[in-house]
N, C-alpha and C. Protein backbone atom coordinates (compact mmCIF):
# COMPACT_ATOMS: atom_id res chain seq x y z
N UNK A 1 -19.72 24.36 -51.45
CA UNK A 1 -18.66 23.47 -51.06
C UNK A 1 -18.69 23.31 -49.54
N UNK A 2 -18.37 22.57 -48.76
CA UNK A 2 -18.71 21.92 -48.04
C UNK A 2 -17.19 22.54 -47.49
N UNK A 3 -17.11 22.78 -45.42
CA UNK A 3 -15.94 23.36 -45.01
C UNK A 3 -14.78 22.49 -44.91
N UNK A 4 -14.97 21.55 -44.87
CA UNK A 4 -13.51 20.42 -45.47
C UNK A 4 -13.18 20.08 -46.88
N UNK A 5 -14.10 21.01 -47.72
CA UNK A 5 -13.48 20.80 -49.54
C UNK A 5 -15.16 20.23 -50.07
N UNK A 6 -14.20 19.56 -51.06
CA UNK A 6 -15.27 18.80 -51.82
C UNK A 6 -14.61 18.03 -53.69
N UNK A 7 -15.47 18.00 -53.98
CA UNK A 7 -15.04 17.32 -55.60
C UNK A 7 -15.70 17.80 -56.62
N UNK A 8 -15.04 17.48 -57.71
CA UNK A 8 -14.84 17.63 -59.05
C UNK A 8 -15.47 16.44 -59.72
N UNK A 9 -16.65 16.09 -60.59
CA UNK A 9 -16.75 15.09 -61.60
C UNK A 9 -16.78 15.31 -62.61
N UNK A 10 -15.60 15.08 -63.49
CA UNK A 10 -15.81 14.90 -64.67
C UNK A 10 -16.38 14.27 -65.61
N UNK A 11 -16.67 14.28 -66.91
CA UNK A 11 -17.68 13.67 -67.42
C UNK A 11 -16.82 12.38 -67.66
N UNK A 12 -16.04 12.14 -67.71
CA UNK A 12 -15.44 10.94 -68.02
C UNK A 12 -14.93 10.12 -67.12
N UNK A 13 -16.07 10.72 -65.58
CA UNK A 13 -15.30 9.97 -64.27
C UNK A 13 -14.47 10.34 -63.57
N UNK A 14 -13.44 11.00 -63.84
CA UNK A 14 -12.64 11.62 -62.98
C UNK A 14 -12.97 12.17 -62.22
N UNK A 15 -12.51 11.54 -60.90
CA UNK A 15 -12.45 12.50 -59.64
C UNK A 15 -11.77 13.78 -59.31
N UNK A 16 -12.25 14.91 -58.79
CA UNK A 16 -10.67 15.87 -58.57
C UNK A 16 -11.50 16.06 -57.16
N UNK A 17 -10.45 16.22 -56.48
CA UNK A 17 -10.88 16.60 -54.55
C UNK A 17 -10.57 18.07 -54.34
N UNK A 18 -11.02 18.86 -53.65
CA UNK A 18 -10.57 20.10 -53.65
C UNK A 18 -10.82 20.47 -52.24
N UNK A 19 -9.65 21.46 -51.96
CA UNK A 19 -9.83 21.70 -50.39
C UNK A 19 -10.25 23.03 -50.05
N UNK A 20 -11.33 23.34 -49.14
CA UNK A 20 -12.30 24.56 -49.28
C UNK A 20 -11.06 26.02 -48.90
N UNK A 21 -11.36 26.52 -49.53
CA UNK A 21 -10.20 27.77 -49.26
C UNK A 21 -9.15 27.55 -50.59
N UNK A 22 -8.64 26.70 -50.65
CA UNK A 22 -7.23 26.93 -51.45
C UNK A 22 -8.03 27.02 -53.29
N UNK A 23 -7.50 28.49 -53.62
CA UNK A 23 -7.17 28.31 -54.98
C UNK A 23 -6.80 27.55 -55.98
N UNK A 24 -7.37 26.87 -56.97
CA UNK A 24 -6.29 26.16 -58.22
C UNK A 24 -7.41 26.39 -59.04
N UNK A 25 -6.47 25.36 -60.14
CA UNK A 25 -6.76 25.86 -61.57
C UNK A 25 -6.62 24.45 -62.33
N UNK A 26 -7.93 23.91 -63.32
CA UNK A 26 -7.93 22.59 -63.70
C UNK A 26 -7.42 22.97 -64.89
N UNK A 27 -6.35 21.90 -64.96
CA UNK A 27 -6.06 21.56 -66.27
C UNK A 27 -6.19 20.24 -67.18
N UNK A 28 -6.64 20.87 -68.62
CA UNK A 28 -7.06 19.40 -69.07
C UNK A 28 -6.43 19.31 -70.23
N UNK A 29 -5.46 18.60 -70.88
CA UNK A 29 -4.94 18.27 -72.00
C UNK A 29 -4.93 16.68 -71.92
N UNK A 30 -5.98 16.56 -73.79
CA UNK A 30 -6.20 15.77 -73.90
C UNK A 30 -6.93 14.55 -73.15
N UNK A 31 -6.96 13.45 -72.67
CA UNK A 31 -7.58 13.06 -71.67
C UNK A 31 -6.90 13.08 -69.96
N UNK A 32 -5.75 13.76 -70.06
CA UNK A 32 -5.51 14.30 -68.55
C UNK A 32 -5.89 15.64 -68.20
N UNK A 33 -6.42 14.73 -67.15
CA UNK A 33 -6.88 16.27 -66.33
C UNK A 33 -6.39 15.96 -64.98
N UNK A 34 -5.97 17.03 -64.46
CA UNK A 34 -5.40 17.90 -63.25
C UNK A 34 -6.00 18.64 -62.35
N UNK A 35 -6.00 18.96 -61.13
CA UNK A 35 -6.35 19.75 -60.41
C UNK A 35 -4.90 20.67 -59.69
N UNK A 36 -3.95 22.14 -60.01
CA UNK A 36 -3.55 22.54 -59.92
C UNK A 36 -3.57 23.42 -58.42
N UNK A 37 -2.97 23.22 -57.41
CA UNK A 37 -3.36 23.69 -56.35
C UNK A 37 -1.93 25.27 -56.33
N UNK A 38 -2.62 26.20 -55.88
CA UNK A 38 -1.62 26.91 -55.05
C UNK A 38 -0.98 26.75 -54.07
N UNK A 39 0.16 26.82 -53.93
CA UNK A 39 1.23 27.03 -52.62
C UNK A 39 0.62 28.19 -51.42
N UNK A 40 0.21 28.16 -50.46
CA UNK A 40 -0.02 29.19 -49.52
C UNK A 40 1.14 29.81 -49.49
N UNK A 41 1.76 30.81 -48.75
CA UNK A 41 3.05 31.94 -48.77
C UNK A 41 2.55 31.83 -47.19
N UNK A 42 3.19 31.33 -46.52
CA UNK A 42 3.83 31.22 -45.19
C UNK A 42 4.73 32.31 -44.75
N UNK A 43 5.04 33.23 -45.28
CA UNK A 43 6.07 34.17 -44.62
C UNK A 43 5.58 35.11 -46.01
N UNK A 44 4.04 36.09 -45.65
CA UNK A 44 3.82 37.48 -46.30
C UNK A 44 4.08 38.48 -45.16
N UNK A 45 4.54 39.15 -45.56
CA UNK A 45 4.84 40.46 -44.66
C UNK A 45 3.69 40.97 -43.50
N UNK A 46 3.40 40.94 -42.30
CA UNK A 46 1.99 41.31 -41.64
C UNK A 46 1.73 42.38 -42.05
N UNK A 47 2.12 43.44 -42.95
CA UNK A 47 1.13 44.44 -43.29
C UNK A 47 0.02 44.12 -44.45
N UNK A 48 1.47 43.69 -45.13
CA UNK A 48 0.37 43.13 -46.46
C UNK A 48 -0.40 42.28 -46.28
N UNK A 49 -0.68 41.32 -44.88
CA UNK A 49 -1.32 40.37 -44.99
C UNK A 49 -2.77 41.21 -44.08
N UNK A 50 -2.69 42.41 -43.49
CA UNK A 50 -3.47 42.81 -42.81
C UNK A 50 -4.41 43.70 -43.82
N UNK A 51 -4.25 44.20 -44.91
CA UNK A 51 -4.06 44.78 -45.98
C UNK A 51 -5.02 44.00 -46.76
N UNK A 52 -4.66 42.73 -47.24
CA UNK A 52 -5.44 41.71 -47.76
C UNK A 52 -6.74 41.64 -47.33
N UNK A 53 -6.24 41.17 -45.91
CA UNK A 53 -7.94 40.96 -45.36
C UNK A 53 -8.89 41.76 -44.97
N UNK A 54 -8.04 43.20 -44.87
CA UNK A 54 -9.34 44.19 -45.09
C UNK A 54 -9.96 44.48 -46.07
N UNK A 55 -9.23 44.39 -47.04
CA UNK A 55 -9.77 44.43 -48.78
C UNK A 55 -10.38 43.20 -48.96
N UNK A 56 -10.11 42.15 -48.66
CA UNK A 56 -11.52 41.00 -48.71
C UNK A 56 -12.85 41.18 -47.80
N UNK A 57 -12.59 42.06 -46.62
CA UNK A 57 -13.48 42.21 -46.04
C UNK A 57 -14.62 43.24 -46.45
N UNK A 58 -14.18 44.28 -47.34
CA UNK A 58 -14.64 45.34 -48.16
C UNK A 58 -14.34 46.70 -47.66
N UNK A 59 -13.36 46.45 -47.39
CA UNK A 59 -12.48 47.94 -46.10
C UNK A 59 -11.77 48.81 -47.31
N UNK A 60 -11.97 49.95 -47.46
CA UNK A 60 -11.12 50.54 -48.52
C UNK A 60 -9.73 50.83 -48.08
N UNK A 61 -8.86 50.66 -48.58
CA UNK A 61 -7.51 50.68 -48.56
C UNK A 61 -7.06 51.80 -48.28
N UNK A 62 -7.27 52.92 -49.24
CA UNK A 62 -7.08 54.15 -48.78
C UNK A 62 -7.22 54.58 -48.03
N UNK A 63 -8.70 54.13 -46.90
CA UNK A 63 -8.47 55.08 -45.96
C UNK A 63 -7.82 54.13 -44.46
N UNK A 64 -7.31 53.33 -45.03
CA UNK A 64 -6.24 52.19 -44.04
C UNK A 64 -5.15 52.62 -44.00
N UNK A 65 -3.94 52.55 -44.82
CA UNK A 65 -3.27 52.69 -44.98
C UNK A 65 -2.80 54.02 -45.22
N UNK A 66 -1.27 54.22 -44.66
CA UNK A 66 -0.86 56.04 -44.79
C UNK A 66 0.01 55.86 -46.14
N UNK A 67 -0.42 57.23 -46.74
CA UNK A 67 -0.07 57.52 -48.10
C UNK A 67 1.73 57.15 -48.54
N UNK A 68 2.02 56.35 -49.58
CA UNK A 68 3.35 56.32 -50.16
C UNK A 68 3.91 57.10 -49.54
N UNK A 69 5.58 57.80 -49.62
CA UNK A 69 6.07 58.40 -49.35
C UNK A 69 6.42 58.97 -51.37
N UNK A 70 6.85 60.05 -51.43
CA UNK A 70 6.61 60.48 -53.06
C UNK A 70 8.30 61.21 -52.76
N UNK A 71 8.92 61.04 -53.56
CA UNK A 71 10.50 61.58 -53.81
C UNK A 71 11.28 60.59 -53.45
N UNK A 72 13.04 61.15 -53.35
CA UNK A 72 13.80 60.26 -52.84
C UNK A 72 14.47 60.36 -51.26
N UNK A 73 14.31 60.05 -50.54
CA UNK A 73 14.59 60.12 -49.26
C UNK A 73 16.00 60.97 -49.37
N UNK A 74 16.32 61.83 -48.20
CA UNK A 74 17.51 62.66 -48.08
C UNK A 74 18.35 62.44 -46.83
């Protein structure tokens, strides 16, 4: 895919456009078909988002991040 997206041909012509990065999911009932995009999340927490991209990067988590806390706080 190409860094500004790209497309979808269906056999019956249909176009679907897709934008490089964003997730979706085609849907086809009957002769409609869809291209289902995800919503980005604009407001994830910066840990979890730092979190993410080390685990996409192939960073193990465990040794990132400090362990749960285990009981109930006093």
């Amino acid at each position: 895919m190409a860094a500004d997206g790209g497309r979808v041909i269906l056999a019956d012509g249909t176009v679907l456009s897709l934008s490089a990065g964003q997730p979706g999911t085609l849907v086809s009932t009957g002769d409609v078909h869809e291209l289902v995009v995800a919503q980005q999340l604009t407001d994830v927490d910066p840990d979890i988002a730092a979190l993410q991209a080390a685990i996409a990067a192939g960073q193990d988590p465990t040794e990132l991040q400090q362990a749960p806390a285990a009981g109930i706080a006093q």
